[in-house]
Protein backbone atom coordinates (compact mmCIF):
# COMPACT_ATOMS: atom_id res chain seq x y z
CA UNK A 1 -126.75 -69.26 13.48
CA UNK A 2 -128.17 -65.92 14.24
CA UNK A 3 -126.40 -63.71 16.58
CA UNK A 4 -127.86 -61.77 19.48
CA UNK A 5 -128.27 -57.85 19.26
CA UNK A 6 -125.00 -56.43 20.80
CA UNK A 7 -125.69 -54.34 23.52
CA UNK A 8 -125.04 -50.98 21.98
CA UNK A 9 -127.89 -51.93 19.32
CA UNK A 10 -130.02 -52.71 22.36
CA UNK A 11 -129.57 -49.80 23.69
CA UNK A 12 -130.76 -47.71 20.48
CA UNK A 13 -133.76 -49.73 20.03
CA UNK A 14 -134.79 -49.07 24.22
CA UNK A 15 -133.87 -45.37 23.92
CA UNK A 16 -136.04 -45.13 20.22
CA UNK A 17 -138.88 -46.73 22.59
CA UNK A 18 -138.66 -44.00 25.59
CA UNK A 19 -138.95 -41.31 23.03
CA UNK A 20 -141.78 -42.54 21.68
CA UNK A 21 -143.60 -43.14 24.54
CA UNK A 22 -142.18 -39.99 26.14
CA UNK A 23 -142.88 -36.95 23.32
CA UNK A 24 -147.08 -38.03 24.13
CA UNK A 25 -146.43 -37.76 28.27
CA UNK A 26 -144.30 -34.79 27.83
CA UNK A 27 -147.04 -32.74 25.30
CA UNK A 28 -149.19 -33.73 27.82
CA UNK A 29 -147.65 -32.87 30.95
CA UNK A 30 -147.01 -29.08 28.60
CA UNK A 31 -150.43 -29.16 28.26
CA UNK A 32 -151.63 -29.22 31.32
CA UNK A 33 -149.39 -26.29 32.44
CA UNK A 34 -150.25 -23.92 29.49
CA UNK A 35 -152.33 -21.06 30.76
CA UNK A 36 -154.66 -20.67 28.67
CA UNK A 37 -154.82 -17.88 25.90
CA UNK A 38 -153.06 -15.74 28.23
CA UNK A 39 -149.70 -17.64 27.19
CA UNK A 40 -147.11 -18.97 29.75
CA UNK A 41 -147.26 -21.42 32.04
CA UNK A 42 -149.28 -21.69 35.29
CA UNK A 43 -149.68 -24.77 38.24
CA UNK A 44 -153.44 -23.00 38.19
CA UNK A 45 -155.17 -26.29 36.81
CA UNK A 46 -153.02 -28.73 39.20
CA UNK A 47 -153.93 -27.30 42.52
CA UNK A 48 -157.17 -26.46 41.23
CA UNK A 49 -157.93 -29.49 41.18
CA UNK A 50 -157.30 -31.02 44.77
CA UNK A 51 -158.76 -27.49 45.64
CA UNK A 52 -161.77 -28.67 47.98
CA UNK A 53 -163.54 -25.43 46.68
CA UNK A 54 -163.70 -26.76 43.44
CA UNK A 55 -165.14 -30.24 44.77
CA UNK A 56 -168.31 -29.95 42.72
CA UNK A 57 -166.89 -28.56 39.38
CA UNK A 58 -164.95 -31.88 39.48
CA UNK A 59 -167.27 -34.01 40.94
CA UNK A 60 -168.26 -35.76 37.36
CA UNK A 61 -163.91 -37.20 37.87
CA UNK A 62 -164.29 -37.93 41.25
CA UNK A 63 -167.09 -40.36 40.84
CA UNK A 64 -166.10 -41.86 38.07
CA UNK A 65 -162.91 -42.37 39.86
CA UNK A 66 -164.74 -44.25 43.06
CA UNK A 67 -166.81 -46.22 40.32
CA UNK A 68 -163.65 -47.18 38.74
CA UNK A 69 -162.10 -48.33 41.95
CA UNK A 70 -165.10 -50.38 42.70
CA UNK A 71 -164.78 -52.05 39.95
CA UNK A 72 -161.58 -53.08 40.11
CA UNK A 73 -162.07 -54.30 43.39
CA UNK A 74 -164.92 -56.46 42.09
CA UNK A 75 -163.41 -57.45 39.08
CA UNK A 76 -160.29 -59.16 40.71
CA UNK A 77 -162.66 -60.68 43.63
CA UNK A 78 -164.07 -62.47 40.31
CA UNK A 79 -160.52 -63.27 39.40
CA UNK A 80 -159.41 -64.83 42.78
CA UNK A 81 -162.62 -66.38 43.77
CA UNK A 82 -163.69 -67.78 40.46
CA UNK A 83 -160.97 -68.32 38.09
CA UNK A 84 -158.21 -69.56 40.45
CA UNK A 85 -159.98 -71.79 42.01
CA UNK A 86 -160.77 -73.56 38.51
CA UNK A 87 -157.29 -73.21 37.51
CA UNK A 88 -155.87 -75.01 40.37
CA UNK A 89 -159.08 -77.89 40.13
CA UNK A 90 -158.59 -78.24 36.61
CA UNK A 91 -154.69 -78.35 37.16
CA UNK A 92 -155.16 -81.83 39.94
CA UNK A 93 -158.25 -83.84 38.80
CA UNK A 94 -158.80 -82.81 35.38
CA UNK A 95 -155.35 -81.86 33.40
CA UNK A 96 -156.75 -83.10 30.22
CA UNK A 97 -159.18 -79.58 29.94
CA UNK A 98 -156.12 -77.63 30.31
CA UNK A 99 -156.06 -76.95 26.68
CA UNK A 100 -159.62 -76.40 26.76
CA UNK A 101 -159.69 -73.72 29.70
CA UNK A 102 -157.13 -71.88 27.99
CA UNK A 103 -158.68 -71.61 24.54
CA UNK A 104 -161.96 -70.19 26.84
CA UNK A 105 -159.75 -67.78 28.62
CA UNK A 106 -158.09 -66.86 25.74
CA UNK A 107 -160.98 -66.56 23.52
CA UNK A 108 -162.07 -62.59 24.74
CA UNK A 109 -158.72 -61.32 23.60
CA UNK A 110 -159.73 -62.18 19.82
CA UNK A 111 -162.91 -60.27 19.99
CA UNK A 112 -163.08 -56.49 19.94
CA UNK A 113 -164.46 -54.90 22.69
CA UNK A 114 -167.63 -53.19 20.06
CA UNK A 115 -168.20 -56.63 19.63
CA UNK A 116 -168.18 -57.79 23.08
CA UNK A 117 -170.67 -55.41 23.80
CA UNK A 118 -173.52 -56.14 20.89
CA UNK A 119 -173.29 -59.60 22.98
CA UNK A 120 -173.19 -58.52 26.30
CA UNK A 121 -176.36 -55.73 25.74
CA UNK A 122 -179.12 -58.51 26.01
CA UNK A 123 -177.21 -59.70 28.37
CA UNK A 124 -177.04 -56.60 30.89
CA UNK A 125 -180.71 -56.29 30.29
CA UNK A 126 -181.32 -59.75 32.26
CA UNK A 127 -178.45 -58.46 34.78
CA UNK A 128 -180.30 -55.08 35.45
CA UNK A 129 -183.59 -57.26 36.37
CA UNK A 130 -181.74 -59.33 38.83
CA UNK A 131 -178.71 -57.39 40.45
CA UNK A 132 -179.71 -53.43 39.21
CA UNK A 133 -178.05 -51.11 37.36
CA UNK A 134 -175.35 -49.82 39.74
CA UNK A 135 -171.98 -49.59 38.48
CA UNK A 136 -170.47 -52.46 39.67
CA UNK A 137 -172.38 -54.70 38.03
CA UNK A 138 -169.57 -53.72 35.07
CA UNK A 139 -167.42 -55.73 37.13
CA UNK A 140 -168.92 -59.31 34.81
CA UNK A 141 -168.24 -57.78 31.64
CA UNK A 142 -164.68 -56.78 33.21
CA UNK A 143 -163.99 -60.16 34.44
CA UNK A 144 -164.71 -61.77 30.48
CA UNK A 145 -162.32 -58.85 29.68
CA UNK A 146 -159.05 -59.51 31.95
CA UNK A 147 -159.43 -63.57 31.27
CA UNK A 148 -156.70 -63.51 29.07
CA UNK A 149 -154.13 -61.17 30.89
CA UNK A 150 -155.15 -62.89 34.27
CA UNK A 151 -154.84 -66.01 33.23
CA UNK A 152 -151.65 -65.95 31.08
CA UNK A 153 -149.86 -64.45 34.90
CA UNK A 154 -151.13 -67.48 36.69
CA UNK A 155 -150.87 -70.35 34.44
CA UNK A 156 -147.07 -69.18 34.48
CA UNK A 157 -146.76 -69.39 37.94
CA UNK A 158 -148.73 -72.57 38.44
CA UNK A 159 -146.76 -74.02 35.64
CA UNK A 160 -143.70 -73.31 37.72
CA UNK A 161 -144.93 -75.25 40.99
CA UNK A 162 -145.50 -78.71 41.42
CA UNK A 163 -149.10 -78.38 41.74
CA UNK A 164 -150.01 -82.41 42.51
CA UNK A 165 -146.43 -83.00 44.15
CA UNK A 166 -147.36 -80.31 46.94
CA UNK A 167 -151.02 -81.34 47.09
CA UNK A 168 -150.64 -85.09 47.64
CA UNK A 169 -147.46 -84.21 50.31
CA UNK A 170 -150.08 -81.98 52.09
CA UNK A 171 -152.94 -84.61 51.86
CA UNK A 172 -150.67 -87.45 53.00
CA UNK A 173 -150.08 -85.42 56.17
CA UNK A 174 -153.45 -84.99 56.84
CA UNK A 175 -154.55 -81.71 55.37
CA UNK A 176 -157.90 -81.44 54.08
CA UNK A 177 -158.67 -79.66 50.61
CA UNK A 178 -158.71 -75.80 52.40
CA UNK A 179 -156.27 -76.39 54.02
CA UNK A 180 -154.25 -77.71 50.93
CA UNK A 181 -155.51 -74.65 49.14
CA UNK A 182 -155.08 -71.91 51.52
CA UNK A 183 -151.70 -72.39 53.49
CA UNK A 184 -149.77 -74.35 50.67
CA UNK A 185 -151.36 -73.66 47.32
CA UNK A 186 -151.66 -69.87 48.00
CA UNK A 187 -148.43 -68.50 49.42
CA UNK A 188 -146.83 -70.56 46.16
CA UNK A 189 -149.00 -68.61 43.59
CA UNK A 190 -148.30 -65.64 45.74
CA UNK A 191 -146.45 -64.33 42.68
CA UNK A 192 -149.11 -64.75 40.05
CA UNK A 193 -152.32 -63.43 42.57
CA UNK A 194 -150.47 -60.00 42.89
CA UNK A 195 -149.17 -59.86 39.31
CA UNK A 196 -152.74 -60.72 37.92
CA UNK A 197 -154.41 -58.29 40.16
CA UNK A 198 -152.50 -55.22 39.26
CA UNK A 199 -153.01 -56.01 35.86
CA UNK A 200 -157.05 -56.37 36.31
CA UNK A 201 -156.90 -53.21 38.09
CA UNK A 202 -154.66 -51.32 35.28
CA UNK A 203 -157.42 -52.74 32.60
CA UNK A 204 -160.43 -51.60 34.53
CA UNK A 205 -158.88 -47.88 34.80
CA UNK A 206 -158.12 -48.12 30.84
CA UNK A 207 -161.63 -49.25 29.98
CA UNK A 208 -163.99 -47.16 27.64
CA UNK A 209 -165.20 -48.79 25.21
CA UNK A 210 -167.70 -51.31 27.46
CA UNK A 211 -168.71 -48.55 29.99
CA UNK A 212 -169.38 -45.88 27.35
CA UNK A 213 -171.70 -48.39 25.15
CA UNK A 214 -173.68 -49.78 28.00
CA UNK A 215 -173.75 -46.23 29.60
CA UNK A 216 -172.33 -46.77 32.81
CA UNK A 217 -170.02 -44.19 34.48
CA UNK A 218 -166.19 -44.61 34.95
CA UNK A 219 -163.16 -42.93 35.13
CA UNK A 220 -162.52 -42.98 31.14
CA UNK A 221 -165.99 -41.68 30.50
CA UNK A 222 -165.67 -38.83 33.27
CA UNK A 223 -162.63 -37.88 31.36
CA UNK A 224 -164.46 -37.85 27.62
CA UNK A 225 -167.10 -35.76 29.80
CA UNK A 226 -164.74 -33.45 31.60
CA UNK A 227 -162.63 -33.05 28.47
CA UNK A 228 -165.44 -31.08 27.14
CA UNK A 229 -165.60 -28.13 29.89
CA UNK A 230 -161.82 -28.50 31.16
CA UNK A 231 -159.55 -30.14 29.10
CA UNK A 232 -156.32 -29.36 31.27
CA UNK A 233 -158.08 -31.29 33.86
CA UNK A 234 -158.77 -33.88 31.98
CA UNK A 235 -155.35 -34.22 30.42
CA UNK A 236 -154.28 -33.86 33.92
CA UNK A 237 -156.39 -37.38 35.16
CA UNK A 238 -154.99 -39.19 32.41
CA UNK A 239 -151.72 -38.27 32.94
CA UNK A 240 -152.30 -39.50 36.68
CA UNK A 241 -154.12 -42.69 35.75
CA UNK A 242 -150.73 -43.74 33.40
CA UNK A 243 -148.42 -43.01 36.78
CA UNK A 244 -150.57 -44.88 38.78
CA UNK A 245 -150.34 -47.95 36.03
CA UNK A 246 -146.97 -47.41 35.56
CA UNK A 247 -146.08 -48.12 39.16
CA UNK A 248 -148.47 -51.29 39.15
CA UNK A 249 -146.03 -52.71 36.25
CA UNK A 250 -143.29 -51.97 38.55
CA UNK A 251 -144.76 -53.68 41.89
CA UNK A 252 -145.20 -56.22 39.55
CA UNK A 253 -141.89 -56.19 38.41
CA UNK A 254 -140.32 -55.64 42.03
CA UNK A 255 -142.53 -58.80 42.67
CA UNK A 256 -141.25 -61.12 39.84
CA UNK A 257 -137.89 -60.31 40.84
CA UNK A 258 -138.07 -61.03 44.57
CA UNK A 259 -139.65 -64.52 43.74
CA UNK A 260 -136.56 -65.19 41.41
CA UNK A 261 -134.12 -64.11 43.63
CA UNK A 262 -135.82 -66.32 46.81
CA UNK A 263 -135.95 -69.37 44.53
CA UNK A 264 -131.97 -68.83 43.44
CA UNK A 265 -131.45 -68.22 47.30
CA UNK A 266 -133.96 -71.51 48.45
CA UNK A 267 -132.17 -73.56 45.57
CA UNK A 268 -128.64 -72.56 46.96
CA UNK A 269 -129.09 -73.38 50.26
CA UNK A 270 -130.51 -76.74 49.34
């Protein structure tokens, strides 16, 4: 029988981890203080950059920023309104395409993203006839690309539910379909809908590859452009864009762990 990692071997492994992930944020964060070839170290580029004077030198971030946000917004509406649904109807009147919905889900994690987009370019051409070109209209390519991630979060939390058990109490008592879906299906999956939407959003702000191909403006591709007149600035967004990510995985976190702990708590008082 194998035995666990003691702790203080834990420990080395987690603090080997941190320093790799923190010599990149810290050359980065010494980066964007450097100033210039003059030598030292200057706040110049930080405050320049919420500096409404220098609104239109930064403009190219800014909008690429909104377009981002956008998208996110429209990729998890895609998530909530179209894959949940299916998750929870395949999950009460048709369990045996479980396996098949997840091999679909799963599929777009298997294929890289260069690949995704030779099939998606015909593709775009018929979307540009019918909804335009705007931005947004990312948001269909995004929503193939957070399948897996999205649904991975809430099959675990529907998996953890008695899906039928709380739909046929519901129905028994009356409740029609909505209402089975909305006030008792919903706050159970609460869980799952928050932990799958920060995760869309944190792959939306970390796309490129899709954007850049089909030429559509984000906030990855404002930083490739802005790279090339500031860099400090754009070493500055990224290192913004990671914070902002890295508190999502902690609301998400924070959010896991509250659902635990009022289970243990529910269970207990039971």
């Amino acid at each position: 029988m194998r035995s666990a990692p003691t702790a203080g071997t834990r420990r080395w492994i987690l603090a080997v981890i941190g320093v790799l992930f923190a010599i990149p944020i810290l050359s980065m964060i010494e980066f964007s203080l450097r100033q210039g070839l003059a030598g030292g170290y200057t706040l110049d580029h930080w405050t320049g950059l919420f500096n409404p004077a220098n609104a239109s030198r930064y403009q190219v971030v800014w909008t690429g920023l909104v377009n981002s946000l956008v998208l996110a917004v429209v990729t998890v509406a895609i998530v909530l309104f179209v894959l949940l649904p299916t998750m929870v109807l395949v999950q009460l009147s048709f369990p045996s395409l479980v396996r098949l919905l997840e091999f679909i889900c799963i599929i777009p994690i298997t294929v890289p993203a260069i690949v995704l987009v030779v099939g998606l370019a015909p593709v775009y051409s018929v979307v540009a006839q019918i909804f335009g070109s705007s931005v947004w209209t990312l948001a269909f390519a995004y929503g193939i690309t957070v399948l897996p991630y999205a649904y991975r979060t809430l099959q675990s939390n529907l998996g953890a539910i008695d899906v039928i058990t709380l739909s046929e109490a519901a129905r028994s008592l009356g409740a029609g379909w909505g209402s089975v879906f909305w006030r008792v299906l919903i706050p159970n999956l609460r869980r799952g809908i928050l932990a799958a939407s920060f995760i869309s959003v944190a792959v939306v702000l970390g796309e490129f590859t899709i954007a850049s191909l089909l030429s559509r403006q984000n906030l990855q591709t404002s930083i490739l452009l802005m790279s090339q007149t500031d860099p400090y600035v754009a070493v500055i967004i990224a290192l913004l864009a990671l914070a902002f990510v890295f508190v999502l995985l902690l609301v998400i976190g924070g959010v896991g762990a509250a659902g635990q702990k009022g289970r243990r708590k529910t269970r207990t008082q039971s």
